[in-house]
C-alpha atoms as a PDB file:
ATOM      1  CA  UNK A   1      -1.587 -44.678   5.366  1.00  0.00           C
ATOM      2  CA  UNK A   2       0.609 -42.477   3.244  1.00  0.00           C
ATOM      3  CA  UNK A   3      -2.314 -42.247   0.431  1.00  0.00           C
ATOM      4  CA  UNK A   4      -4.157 -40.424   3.285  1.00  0.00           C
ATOM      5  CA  UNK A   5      -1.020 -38.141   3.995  1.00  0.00           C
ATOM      6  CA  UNK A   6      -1.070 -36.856  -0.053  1.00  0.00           C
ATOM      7  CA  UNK A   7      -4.661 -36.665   0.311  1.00  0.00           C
ATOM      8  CA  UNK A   8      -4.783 -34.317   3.266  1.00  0.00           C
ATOM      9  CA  UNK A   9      -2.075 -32.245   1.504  1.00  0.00           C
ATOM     10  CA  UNK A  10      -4.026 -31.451  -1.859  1.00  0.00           C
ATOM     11  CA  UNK A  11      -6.478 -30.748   0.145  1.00  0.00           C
ATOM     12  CA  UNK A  12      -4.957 -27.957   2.524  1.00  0.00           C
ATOM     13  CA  UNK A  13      -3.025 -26.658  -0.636  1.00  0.00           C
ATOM     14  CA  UNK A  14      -6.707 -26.198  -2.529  1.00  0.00           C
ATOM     15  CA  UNK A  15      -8.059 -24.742   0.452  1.00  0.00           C
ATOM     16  CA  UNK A  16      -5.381 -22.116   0.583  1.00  0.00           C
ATOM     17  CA  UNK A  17      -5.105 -21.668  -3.151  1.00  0.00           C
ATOM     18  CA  UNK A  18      -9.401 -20.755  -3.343  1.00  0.00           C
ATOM     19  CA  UNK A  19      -8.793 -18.802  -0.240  1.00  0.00           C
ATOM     20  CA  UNK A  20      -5.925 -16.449  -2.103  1.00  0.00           C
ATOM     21  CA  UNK A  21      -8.273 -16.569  -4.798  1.00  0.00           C
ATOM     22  CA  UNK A  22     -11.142 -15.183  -2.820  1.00  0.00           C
ATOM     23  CA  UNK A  23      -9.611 -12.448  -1.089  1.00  0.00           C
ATOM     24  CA  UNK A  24      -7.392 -11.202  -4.100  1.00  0.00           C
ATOM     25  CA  UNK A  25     -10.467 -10.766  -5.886  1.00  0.00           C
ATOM     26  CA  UNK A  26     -12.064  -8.980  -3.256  1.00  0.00           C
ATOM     27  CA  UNK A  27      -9.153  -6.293  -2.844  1.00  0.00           C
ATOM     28  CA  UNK A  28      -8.444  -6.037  -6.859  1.00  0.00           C
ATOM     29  CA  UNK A  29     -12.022  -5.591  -7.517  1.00  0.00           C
ATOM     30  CA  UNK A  30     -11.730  -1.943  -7.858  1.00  0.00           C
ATOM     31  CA  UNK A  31     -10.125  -1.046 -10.752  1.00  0.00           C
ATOM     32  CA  UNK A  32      -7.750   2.343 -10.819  1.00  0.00           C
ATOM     33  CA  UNK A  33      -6.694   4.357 -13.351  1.00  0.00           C
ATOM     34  CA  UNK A  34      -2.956   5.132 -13.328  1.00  0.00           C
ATOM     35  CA  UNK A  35      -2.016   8.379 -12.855  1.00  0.00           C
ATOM     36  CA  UNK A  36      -0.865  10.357 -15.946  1.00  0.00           C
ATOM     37  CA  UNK A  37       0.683  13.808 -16.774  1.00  0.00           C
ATOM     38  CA  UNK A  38      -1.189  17.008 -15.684  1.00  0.00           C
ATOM     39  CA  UNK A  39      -3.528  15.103 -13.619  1.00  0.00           C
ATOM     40  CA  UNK A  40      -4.154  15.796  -9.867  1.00  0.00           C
ATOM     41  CA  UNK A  41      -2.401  13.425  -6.454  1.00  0.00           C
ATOM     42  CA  UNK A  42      -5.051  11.182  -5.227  1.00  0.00           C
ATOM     43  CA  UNK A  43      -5.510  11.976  -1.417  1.00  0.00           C
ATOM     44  CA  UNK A  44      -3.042   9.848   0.824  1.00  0.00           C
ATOM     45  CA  UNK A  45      -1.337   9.561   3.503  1.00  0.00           C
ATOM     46  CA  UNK A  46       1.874   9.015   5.019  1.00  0.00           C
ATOM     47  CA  UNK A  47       3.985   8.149   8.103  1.00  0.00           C
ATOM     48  CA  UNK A  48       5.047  10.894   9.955  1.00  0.00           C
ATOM     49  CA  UNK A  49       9.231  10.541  10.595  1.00  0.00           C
ATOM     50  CA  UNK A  50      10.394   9.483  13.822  1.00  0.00           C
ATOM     51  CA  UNK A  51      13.483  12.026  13.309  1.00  0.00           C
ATOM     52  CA  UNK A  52      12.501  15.584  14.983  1.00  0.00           C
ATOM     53  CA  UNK A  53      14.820  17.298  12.856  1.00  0.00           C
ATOM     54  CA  UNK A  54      13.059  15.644   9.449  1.00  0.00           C
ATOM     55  CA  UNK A  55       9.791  16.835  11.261  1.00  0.00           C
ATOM     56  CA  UNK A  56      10.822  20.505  11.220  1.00  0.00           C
ATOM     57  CA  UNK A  57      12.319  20.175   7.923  1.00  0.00           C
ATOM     58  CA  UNK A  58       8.774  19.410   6.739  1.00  0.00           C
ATOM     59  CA  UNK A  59       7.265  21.769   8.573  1.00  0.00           C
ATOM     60  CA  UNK A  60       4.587  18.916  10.241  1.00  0.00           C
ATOM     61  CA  UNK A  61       3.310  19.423  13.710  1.00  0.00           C
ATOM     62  CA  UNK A  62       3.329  15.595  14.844  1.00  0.00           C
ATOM     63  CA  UNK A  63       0.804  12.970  15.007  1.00  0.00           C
ATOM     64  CA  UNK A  64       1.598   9.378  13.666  1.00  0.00           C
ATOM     65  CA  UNK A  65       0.798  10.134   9.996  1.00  0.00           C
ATOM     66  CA  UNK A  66       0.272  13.521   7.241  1.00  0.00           C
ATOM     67  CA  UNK A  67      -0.842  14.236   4.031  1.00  0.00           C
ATOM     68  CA  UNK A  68       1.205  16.471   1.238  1.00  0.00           C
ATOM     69  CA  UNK A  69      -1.162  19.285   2.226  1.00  0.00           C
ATOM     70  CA  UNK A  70       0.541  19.477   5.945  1.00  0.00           C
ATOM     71  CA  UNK A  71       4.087  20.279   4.639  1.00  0.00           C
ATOM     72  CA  UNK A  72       4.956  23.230   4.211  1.00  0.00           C
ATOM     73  CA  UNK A  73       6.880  24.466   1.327  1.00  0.00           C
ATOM     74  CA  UNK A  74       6.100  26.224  -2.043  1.00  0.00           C
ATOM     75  CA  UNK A  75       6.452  23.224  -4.004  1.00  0.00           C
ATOM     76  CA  UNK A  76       6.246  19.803  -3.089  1.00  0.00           C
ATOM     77  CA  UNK A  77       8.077  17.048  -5.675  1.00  0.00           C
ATOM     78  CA  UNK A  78       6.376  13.396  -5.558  1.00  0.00           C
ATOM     79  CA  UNK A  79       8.775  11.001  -7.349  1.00  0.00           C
ATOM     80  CA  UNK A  80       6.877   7.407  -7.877  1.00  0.00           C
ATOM     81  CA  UNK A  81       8.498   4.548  -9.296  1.00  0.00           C
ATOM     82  CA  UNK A  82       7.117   1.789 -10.749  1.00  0.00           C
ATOM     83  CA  UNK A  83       8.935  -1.155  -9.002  1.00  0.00           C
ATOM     84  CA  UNK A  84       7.965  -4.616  -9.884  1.00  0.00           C
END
């Protein structure tokens, strides 16, 4: 009886292991370039604050998300780190 027990367990663990497999190859499949110096922001977008005031400081008009285009300013800084 507990032969059957370890059996059923290797088998749910390789189930889950191929299915991680599966589906991590179908989202990495696309490789991307990292972005480098000079080159341009890939479209994106982001969540719109909750905070009124932060709205207006950006200069957004609502909705649930924005892009960088939507907020208003001269010059808008993008600082990405590379957290592991």
């Amino acid at each position: 009886m507990r032969q059957k027990g370890w059996i059923r367990c290797c088998l749910f663990v390789s189930i889950c292991m191929l299915t991680c497999l599966y589906v991590c190859k179908a989202y990495g499949a696309e490789e991307k370039k990292p972005i480098s110096a000079g080159m341009a922001m890939p479209p994106f977008t982001l969540q719109t604050p909750a905070s009124a005031e932060e709205q207006r400081y950006l200069g957004l008009k609502g909705g649930s998300s924005f892009s960088l285009s939507q907020i208003s300013g001269r010059l808008v800084l993008v600082e990405i780190l590379n957290v592991l």
